[in-house]
PDB file of N, CA and C in Angstrom:
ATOM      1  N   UNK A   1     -18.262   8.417  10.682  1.00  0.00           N
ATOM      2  CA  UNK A   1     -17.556   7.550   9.774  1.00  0.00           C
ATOM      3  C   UNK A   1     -16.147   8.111   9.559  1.00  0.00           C
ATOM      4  N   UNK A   2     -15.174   7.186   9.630  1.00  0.00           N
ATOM      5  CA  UNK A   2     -13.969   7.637   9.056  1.00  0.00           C
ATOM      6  C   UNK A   2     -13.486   7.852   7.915  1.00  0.00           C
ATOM      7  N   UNK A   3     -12.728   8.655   7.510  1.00  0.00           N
ATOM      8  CA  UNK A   3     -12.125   9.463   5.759  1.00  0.00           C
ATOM      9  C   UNK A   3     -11.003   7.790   5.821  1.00  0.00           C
ATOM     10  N   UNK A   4     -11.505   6.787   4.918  1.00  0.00           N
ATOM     11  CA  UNK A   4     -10.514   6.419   4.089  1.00  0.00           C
ATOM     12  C   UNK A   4      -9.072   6.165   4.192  1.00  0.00           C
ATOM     13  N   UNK A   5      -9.550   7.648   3.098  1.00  0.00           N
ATOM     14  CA  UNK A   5      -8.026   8.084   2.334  1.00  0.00           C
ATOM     15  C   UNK A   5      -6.900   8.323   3.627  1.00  0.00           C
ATOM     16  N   UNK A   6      -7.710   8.818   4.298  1.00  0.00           N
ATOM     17  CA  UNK A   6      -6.821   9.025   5.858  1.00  0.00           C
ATOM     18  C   UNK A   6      -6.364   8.244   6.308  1.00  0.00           C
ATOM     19  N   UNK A   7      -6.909   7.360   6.710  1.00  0.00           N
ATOM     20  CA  UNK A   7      -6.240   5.903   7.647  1.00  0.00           C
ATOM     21  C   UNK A   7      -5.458   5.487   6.575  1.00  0.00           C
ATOM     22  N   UNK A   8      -5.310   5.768   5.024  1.00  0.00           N
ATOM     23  CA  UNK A   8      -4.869   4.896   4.271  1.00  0.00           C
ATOM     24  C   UNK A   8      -3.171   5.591   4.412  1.00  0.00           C
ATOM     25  N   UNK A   9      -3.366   7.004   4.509  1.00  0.00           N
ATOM     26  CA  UNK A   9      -2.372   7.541   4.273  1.00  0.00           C
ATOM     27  C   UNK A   9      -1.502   7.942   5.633  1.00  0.00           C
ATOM     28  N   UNK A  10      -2.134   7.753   7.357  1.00  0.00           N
ATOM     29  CA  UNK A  10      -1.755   7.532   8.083  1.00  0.00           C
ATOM     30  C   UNK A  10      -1.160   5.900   7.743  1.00  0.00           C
ATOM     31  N   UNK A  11      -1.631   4.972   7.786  1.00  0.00           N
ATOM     32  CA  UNK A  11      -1.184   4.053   8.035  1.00  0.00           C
ATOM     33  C   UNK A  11       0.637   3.698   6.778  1.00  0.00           C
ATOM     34  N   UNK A  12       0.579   3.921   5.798  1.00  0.00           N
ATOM     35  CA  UNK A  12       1.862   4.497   5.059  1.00  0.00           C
ATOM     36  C   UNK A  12       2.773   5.423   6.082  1.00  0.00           C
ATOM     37  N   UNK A  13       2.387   6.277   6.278  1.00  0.00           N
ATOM     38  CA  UNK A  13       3.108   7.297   7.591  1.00  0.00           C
ATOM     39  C   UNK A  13       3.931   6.098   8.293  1.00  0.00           C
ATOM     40  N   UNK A  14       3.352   5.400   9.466  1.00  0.00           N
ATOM     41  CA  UNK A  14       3.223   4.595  10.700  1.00  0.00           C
ATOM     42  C   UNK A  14       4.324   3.240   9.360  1.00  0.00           C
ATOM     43  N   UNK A  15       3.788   2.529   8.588  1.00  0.00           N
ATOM     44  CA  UNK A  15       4.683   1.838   8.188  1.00  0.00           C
ATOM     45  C   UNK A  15       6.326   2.301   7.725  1.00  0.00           C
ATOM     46  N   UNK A  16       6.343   3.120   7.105  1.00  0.00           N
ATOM     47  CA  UNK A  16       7.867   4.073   6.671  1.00  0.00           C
ATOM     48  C   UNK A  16       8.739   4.391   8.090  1.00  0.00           C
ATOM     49  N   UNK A  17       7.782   4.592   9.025  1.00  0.00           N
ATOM     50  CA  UNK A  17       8.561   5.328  10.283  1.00  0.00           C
ATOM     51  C   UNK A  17       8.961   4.070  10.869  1.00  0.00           C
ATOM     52  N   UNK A  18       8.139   2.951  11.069  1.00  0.00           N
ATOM     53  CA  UNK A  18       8.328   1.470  11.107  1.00  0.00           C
ATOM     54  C   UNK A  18       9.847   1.362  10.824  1.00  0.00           C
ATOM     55  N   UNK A  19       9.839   1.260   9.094  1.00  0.00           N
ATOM     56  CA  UNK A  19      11.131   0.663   8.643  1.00  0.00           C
ATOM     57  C   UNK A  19      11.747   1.336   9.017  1.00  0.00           C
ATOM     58  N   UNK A  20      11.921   2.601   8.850  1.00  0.00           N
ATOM     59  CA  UNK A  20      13.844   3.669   9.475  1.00  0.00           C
ATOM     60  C   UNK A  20      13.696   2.625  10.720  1.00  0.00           C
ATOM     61  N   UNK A  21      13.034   3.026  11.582  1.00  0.00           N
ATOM     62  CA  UNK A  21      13.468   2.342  13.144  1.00  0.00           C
ATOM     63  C   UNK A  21      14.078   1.132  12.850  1.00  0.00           C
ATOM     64  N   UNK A  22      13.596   0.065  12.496  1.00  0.00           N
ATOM     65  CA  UNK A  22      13.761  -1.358  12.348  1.00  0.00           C
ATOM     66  C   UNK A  22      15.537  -1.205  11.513  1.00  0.00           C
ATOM     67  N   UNK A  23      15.566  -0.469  10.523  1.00  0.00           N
ATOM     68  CA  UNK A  23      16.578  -0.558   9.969  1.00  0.00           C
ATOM     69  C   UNK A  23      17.945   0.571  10.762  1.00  0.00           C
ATOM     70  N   UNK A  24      17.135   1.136  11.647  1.00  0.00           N
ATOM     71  CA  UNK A  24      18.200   1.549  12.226  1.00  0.00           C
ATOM     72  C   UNK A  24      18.406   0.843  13.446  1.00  0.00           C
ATOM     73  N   UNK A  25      17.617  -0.133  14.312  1.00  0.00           N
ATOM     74  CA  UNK A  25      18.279  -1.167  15.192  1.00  0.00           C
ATOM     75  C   UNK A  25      18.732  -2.057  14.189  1.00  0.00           C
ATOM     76  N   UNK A  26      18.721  -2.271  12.979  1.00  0.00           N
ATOM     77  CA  UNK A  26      19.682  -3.366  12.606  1.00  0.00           C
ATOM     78  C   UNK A  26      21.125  -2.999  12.411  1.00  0.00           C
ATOM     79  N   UNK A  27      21.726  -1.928  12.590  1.00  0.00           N
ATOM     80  CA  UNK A  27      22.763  -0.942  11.930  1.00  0.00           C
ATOM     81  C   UNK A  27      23.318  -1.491  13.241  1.00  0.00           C
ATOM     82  N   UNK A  28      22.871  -1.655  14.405  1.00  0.00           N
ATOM     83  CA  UNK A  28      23.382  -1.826  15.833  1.00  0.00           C
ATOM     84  C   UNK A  28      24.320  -0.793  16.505  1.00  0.00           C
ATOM     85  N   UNK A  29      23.583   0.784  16.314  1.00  0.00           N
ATOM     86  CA  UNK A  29      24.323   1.502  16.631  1.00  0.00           C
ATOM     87  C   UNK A  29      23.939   2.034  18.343  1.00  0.00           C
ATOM     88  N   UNK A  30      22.876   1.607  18.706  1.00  0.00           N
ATOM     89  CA  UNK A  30      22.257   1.861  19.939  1.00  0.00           C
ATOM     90  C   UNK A  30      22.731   1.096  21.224  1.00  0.00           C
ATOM     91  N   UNK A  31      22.660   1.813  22.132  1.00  0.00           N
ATOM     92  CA  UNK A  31      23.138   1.128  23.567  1.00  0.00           C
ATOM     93  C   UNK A  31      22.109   0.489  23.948  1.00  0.00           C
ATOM     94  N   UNK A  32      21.918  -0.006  25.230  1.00  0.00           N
ATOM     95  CA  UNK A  32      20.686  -0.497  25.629  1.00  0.00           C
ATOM     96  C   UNK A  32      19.543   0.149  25.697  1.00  0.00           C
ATOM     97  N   UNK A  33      19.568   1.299  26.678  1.00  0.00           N
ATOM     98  CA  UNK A  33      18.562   2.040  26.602  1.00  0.00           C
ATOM     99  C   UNK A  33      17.838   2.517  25.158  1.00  0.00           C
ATOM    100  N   UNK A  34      19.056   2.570  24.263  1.00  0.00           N
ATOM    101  CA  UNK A  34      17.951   3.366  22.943  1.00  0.00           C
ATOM    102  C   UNK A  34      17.312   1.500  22.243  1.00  0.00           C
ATOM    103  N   UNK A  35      18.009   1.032  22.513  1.00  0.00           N
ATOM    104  CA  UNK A  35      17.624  -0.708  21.845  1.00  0.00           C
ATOM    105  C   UNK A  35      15.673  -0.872  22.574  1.00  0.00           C
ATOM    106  N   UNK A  36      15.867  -0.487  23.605  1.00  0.00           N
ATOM    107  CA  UNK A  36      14.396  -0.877  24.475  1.00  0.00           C
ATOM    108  C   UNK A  36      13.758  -0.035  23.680  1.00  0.00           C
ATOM    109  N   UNK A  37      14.059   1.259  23.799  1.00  0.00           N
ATOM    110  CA  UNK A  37      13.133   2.542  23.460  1.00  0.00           C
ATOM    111  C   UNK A  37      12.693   1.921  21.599  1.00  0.00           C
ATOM    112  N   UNK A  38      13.627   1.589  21.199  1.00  0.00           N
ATOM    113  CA  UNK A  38      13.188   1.598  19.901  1.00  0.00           C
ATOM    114  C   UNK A  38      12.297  -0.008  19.747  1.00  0.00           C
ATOM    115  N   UNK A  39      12.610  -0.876  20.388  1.00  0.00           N
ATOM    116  CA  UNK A  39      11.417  -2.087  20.278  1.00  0.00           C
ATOM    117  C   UNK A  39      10.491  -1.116  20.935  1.00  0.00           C
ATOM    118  N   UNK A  40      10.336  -0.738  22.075  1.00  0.00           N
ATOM    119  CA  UNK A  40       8.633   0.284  22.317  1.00  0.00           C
ATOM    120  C   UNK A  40       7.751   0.803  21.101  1.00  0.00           C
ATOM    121  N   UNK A  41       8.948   1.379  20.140  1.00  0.00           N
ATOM    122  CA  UNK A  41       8.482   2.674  19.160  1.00  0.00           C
ATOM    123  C   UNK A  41       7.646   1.777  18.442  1.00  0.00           C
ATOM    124  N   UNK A  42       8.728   0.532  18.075  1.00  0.00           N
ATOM    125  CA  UNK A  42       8.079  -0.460  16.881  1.00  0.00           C
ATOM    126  C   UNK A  42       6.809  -1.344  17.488  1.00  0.00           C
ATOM    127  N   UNK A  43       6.700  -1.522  18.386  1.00  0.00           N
ATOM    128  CA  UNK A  43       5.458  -2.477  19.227  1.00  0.00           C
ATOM    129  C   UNK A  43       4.379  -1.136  19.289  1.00  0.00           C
ATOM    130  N   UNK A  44       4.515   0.378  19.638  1.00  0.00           N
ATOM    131  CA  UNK A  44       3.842   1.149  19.250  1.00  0.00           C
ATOM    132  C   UNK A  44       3.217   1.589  18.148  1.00  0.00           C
ATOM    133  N   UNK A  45       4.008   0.904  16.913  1.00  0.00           N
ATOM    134  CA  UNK A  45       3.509   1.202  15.248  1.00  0.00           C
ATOM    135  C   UNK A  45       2.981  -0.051  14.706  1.00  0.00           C
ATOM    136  N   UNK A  46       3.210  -1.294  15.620  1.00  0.00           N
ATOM    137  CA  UNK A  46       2.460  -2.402  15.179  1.00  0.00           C
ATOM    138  C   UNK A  46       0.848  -1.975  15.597  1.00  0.00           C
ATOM    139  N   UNK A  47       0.982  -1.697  17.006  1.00  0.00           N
ATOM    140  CA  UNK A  47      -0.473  -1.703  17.757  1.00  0.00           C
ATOM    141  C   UNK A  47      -1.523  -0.544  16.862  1.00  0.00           C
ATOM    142  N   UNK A  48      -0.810   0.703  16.432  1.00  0.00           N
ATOM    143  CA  UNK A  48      -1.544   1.790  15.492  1.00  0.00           C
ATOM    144  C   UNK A  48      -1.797   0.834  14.360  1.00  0.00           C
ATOM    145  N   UNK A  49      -0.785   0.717  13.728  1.00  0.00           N
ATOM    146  CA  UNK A  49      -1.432  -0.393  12.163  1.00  0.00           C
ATOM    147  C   UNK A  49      -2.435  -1.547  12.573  1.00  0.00           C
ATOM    148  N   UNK A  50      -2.429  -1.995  13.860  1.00  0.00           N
ATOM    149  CA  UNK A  50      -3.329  -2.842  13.415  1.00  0.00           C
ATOM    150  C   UNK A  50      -4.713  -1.915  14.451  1.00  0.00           C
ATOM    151  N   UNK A  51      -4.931  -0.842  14.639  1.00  0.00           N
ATOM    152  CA  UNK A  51      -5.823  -0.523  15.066  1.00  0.00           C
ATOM    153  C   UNK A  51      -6.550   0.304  13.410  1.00  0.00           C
ATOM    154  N   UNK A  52      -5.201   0.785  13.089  1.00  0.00           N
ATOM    155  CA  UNK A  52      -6.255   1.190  11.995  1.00  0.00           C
ATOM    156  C   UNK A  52      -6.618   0.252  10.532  1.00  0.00           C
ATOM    157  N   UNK A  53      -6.066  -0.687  10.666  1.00  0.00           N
ATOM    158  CA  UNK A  53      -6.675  -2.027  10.097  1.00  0.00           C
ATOM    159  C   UNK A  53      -8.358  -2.449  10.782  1.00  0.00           C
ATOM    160  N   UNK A  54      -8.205  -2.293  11.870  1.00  0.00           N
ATOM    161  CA  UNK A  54      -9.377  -2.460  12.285  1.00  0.00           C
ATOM    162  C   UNK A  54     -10.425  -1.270  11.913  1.00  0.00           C
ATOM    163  N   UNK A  55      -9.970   0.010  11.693  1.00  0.00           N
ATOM    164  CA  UNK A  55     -11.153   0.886  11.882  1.00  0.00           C
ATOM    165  C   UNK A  55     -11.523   1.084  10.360  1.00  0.00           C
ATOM    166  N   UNK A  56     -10.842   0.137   9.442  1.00  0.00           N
ATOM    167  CA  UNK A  56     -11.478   0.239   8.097  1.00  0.00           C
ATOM    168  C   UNK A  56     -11.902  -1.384   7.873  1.00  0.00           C
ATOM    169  N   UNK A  57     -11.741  -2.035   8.500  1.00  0.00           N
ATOM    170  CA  UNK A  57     -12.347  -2.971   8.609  1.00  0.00           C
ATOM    171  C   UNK A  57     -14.166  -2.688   8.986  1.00  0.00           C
ATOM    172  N   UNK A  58     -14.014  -2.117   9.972  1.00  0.00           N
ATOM    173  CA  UNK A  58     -15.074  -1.444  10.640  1.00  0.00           C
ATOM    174  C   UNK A  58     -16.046  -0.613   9.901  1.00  0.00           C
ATOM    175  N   UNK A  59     -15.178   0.194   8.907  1.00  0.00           N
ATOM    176  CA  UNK A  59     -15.261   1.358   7.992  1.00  0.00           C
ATOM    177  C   UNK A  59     -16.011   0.277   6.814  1.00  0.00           C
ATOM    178  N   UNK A  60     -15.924  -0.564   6.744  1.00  0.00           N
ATOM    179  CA  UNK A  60     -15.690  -1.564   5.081  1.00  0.00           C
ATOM    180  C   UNK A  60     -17.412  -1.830   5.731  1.00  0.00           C
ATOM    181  N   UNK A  61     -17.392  -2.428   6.683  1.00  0.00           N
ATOM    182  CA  UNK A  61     -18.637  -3.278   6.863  1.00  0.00           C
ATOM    183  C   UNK A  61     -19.784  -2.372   7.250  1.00  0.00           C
ATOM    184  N   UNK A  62     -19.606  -1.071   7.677  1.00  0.00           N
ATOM    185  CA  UNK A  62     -20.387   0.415   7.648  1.00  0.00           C
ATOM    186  C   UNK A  62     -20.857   0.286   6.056  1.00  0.00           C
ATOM    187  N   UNK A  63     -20.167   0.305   5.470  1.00  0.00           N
ATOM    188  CA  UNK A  63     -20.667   0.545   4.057  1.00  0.00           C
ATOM    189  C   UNK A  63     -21.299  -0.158   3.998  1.00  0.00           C
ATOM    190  N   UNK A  64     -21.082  -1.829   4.182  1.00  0.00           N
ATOM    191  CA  UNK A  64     -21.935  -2.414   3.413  1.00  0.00           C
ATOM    192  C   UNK A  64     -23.329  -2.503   4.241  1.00  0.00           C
ATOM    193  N   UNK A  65     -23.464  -2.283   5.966  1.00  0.00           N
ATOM    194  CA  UNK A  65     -24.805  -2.107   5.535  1.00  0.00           C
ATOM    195  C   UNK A  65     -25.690  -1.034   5.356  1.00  0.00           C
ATOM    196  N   UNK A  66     -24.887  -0.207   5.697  1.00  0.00           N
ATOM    197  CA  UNK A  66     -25.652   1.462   4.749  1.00  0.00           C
ATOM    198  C   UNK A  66     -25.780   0.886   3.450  1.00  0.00           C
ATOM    199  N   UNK A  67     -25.186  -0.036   2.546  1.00  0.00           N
ATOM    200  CA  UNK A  67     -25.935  -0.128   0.763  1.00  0.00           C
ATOM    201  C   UNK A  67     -27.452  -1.294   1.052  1.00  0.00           C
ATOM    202  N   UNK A  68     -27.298  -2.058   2.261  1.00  0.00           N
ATOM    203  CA  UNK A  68     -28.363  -3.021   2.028  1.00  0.00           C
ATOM    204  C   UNK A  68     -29.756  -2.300   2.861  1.00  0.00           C
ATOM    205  N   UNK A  69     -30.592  -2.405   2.980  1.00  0.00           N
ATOM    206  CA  UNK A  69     -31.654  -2.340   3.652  1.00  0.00           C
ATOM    207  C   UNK A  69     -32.089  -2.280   4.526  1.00  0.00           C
ATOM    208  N   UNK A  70     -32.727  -1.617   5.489  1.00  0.00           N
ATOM    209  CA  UNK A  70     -32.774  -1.687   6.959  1.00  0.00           C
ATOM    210  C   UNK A  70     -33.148  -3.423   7.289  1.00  0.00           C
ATOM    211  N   UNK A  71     -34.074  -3.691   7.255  1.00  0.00           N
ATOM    212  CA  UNK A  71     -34.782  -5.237   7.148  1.00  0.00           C
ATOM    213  C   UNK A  71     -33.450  -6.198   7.283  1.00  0.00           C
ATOM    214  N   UNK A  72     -32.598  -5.935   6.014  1.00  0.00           N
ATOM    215  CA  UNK A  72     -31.517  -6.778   5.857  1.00  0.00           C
ATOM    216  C   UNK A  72     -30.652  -6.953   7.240  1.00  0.00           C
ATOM    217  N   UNK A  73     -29.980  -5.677   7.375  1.00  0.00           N
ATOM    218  CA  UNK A  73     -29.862  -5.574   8.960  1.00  0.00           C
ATOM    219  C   UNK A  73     -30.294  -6.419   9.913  1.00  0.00           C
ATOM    220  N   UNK A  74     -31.566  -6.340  10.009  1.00  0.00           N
ATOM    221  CA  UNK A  74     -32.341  -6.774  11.394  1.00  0.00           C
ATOM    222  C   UNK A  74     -31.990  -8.180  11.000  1.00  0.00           C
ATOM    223  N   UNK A  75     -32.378  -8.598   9.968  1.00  0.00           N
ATOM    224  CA  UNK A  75     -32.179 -10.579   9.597  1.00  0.00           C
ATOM    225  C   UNK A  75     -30.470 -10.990  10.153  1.00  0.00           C
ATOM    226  N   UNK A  76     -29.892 -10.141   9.857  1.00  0.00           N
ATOM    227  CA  UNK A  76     -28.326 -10.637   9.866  1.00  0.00           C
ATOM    228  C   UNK A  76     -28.599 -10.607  11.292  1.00  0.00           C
ATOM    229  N   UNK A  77     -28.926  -9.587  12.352  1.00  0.00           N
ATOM    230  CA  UNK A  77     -28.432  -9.252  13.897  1.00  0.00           C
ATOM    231  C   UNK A  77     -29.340 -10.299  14.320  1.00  0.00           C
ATOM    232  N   UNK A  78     -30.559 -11.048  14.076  1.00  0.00           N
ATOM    233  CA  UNK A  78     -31.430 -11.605  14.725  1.00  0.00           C
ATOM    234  C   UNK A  78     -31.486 -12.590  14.380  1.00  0.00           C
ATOM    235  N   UNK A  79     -30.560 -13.052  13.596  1.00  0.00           N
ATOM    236  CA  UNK A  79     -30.043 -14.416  12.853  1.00  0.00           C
ATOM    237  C   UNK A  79     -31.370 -15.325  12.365  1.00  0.00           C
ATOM    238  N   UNK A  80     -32.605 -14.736  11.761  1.00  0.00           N
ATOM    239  CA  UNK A  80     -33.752 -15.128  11.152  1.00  0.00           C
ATOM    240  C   UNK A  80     -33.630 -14.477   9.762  1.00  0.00           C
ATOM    241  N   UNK A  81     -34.559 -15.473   8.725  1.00  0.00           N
ATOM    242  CA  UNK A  81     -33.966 -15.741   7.233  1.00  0.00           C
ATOM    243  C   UNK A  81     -35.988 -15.461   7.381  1.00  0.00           C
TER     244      UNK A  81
END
């Protein structure tokens, strides 16, 4: 299982480093080459945020069925009530 607080506080990391970049291609101080490199960086901090969106997504629904019941489980995966 994953820590949370971690992805919570990676993903803050990954957004902040986001904005400098973004706000420093808006300054338009870059040539071409650093213009590419820095859409990479930012298409690189989209793809992390939304991976770790996913792994507490992932993380969220772990919980919930570790609180319900084994049984409960099996009904949801075997789609019988």
């Amino acid at each position: 299982m994953v820590d949370k607080q971690t992805l919570m506080l990676l993903a803050t990391q990954v957004e902040e480093r986001r904005k400098v970049v973004l706000d420093d291609l808006g300054l338009g101080g870059k040539d071409h080459t650093g213009y590419v490199g820095a859409v990479g960086e930012l298409a690189g901090y989209m793809r992390v945020s939304r991976m770790i969106s996913d792994l507490l997504a992932t993380n969220s629904k772990e919980e919930e069925d570790f609180e319900s019941s084994p049984t409960d489980s099996v009904v949801k995966i075997g789609g019988k009530k």
